[in-house]
C-alpha atoms as a PDB file:
ATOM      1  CA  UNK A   1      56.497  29.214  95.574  1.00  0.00           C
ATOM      2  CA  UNK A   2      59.080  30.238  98.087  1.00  0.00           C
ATOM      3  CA  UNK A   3      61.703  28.047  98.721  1.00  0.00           C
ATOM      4  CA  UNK A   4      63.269  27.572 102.081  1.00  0.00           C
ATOM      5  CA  UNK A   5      66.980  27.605 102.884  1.00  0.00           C
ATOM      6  CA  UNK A   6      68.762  24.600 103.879  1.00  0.00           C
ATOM      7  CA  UNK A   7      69.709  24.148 107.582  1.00  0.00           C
ATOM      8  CA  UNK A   8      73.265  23.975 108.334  1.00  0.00           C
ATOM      9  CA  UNK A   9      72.519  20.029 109.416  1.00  0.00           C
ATOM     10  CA  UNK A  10      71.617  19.242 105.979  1.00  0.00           C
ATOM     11  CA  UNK A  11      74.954  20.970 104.471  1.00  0.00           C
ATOM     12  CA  UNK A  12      78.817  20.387 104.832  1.00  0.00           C
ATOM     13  CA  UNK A  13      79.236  21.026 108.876  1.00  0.00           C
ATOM     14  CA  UNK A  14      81.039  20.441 111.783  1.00  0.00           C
ATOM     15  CA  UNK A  15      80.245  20.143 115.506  1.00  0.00           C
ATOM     16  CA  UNK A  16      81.590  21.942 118.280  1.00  0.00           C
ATOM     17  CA  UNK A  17      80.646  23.314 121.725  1.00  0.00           C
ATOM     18  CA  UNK A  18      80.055  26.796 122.265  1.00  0.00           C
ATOM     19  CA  UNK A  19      82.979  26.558 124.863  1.00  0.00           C
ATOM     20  CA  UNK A  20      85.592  25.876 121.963  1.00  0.00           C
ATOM     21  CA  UNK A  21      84.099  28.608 120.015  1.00  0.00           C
ATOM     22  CA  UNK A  22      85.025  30.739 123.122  1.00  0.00           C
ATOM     23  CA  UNK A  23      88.321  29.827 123.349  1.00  0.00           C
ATOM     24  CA  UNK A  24      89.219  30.344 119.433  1.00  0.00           C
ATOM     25  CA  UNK A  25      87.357  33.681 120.301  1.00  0.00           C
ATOM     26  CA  UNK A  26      89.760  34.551 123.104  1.00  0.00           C
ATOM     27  CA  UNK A  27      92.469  33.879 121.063  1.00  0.00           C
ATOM     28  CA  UNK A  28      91.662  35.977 118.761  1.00  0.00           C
ATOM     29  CA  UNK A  29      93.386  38.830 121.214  1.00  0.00           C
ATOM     30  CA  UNK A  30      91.871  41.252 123.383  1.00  0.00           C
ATOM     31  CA  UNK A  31      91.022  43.725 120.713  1.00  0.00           C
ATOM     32  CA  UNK A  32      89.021  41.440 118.274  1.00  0.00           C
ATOM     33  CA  UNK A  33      85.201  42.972 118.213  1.00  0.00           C
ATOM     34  CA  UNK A  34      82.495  40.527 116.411  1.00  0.00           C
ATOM     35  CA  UNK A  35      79.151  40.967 115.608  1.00  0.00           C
ATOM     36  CA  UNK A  36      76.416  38.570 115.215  1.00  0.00           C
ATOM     37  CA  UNK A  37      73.531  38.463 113.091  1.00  0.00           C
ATOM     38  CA  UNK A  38      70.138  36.498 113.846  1.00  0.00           C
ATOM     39  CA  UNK A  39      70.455  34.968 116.727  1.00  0.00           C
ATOM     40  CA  UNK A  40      67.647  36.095 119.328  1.00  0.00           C
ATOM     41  CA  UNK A  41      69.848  34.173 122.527  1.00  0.00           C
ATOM     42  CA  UNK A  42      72.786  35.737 121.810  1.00  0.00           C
ATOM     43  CA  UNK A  43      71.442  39.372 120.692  1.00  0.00           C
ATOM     44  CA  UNK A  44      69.336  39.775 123.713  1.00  0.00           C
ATOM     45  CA  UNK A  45      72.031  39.560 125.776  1.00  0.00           C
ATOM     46  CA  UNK A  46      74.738  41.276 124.469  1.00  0.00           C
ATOM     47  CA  UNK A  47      75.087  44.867 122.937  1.00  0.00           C
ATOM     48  CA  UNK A  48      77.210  44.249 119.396  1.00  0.00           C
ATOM     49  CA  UNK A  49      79.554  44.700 117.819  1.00  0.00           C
ATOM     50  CA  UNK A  50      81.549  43.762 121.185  1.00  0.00           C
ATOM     51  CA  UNK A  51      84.777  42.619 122.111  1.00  0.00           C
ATOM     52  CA  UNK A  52      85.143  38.779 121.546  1.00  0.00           C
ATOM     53  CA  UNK A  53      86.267  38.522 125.380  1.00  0.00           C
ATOM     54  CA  UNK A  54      82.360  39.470 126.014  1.00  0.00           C
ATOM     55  CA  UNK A  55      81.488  36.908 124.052  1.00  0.00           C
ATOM     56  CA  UNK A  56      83.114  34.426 124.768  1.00  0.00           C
ATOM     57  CA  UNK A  57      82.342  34.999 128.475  1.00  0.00           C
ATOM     58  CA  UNK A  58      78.351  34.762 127.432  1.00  0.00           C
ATOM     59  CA  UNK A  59      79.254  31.513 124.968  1.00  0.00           C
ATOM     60  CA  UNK A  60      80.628  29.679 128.259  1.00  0.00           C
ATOM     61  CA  UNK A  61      77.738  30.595 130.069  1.00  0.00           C
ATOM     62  CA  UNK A  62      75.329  29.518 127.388  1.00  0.00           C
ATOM     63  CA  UNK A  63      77.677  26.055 126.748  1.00  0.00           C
ATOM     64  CA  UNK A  64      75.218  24.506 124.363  1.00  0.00           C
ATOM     65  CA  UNK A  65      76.501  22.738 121.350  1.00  0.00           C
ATOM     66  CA  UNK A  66      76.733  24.456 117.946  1.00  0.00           C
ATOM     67  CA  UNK A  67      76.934  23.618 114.170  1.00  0.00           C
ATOM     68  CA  UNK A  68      79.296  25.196 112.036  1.00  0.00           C
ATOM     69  CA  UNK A  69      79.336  25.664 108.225  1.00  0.00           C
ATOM     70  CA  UNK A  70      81.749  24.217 106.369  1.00  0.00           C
ATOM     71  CA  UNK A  71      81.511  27.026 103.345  1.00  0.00           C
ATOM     72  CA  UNK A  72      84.665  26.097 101.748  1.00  0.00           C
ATOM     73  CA  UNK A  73      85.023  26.025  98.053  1.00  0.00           C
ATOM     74  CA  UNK A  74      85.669  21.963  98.939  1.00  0.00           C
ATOM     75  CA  UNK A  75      84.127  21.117 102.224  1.00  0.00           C
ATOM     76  CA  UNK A  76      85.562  18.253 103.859  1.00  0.00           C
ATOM     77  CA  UNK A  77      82.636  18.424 107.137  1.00  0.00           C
ATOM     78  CA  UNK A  78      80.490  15.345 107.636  1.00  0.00           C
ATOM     79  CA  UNK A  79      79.415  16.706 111.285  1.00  0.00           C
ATOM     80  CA  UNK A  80      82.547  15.223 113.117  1.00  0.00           C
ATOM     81  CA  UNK A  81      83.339  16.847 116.602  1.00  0.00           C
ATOM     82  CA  UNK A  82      86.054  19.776 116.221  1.00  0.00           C
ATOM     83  CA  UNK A  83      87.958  22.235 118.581  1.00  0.00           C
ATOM     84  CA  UNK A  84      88.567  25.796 118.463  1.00  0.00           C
ATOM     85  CA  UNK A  85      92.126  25.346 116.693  1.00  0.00           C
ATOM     86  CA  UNK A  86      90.214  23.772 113.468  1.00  0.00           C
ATOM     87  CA  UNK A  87      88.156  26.962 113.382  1.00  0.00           C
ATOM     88  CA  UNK A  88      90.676  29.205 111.122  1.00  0.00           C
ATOM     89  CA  UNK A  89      91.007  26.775 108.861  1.00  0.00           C
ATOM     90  CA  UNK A  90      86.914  27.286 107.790  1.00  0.00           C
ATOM     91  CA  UNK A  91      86.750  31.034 108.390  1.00  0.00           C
ATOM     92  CA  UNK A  92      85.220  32.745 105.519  1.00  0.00           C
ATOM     93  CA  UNK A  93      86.852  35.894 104.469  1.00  0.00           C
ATOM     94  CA  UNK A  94      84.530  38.394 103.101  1.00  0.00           C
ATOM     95  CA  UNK A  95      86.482  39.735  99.937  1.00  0.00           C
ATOM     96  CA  UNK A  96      86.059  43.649 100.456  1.00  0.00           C
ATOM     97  CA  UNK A  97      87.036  43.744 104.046  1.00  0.00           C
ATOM     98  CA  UNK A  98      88.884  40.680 104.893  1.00  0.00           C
ATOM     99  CA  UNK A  99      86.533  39.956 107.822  1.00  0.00           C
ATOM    100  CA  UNK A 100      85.997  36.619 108.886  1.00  0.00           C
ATOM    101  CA  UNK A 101      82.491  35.579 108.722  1.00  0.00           C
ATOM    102  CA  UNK A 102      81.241  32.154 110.681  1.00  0.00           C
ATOM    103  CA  UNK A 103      77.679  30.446 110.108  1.00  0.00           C
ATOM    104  CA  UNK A 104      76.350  29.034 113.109  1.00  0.00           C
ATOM    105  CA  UNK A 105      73.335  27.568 114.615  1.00  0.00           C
ATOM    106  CA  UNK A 106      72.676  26.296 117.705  1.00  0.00           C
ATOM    107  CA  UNK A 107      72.667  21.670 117.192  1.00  0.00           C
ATOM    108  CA  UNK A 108      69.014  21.363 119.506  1.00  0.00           C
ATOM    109  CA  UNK A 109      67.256  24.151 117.182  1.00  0.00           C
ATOM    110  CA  UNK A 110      65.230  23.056 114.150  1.00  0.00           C
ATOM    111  CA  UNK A 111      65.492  26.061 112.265  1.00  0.00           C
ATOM    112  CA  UNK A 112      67.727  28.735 111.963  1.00  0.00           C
ATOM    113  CA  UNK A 113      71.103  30.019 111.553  1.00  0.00           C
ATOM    114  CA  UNK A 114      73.104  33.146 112.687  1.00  0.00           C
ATOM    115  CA  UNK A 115      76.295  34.911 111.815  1.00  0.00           C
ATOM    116  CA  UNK A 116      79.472  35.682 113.761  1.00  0.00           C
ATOM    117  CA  UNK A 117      81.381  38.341 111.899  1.00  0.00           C
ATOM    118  CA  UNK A 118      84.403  40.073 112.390  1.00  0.00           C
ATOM    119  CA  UNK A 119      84.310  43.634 112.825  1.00  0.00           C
ATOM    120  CA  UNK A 120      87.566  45.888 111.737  1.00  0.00           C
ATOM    121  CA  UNK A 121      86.043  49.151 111.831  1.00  0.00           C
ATOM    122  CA  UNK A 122      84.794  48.611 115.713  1.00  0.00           C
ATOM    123  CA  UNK A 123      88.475  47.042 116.313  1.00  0.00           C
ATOM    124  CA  UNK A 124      90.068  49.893 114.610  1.00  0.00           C
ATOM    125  CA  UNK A 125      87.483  52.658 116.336  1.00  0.00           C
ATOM    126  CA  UNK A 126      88.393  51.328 119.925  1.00  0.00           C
ATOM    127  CA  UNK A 127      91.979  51.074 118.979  1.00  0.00           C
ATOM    128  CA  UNK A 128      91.864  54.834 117.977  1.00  0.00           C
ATOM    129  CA  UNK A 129      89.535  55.794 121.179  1.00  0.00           C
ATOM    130  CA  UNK A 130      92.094  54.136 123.431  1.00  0.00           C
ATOM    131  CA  UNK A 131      95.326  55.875 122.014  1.00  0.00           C
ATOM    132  CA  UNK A 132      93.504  59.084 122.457  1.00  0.00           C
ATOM    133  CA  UNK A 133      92.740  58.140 125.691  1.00  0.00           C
ATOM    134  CA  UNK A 134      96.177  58.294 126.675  1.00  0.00           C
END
């Protein structure tokens, strides 16, 4: 028998609006590029990887409220309300690449999660296309 995979609501999380996720997204810097991975709203809108200033743009738009992880080796989350400063402190860092990685899902969905991940090699690709650029 298959067993399912808990939701984020029934794990160490926090709440947040998808406006505050915008804003620790923007400062992030203009050359930050994310990607995200399984979430039909946002992928349908947005090409990724992309800069995080697209994002965040489409985030605002969207300004639903979201559920966020808490996948630290301790979590302290019990669903209280954050802002986007509290969002470094419960970035993941993927050990190979030192990539953030964020789980997500949207608070009003019953199933589901999606992935915000920092991409270096986009970041580093546009950084390299611009300096030839000039």
């Amino acid at each position: 028998m298959k067993q399912s995979t808990p939701h984020i609501r029934d794990l160490p999380h926090y709440r947040l609006s998808s406006s505050e996720l915008a804003r620790w997204l923007d400062a992030q810097g203009a050359e930050s590029w994310w990607s995200v991975d399984g979430d039909p709203l946002l992928m349908e809108r947005l090409n990724f990887p992309c800069r995080g200033a697209e994002l965040a743009k489409l985030l605002r738009r969207i300004d639903k409220p979201l559920l966020l992880l808490d996948a630290r080796p301790q979590p302290g989350a019990h669903g209280e309300m954050i802002g986007a400063a509290s969002i470094d402190d419960i970035a993941d860092a993927d050990q190979s690449h030192d990539e953030r990685v964020l789980q997500f899902c949207w608070e009003t969905e019953p199933e589901g999660g999606w992935l915000l991940c920092e991409d270096l090699e986009s970041q580093q690709l546009a950084s390299d296309n611009d300096s030839e650029g000039q």
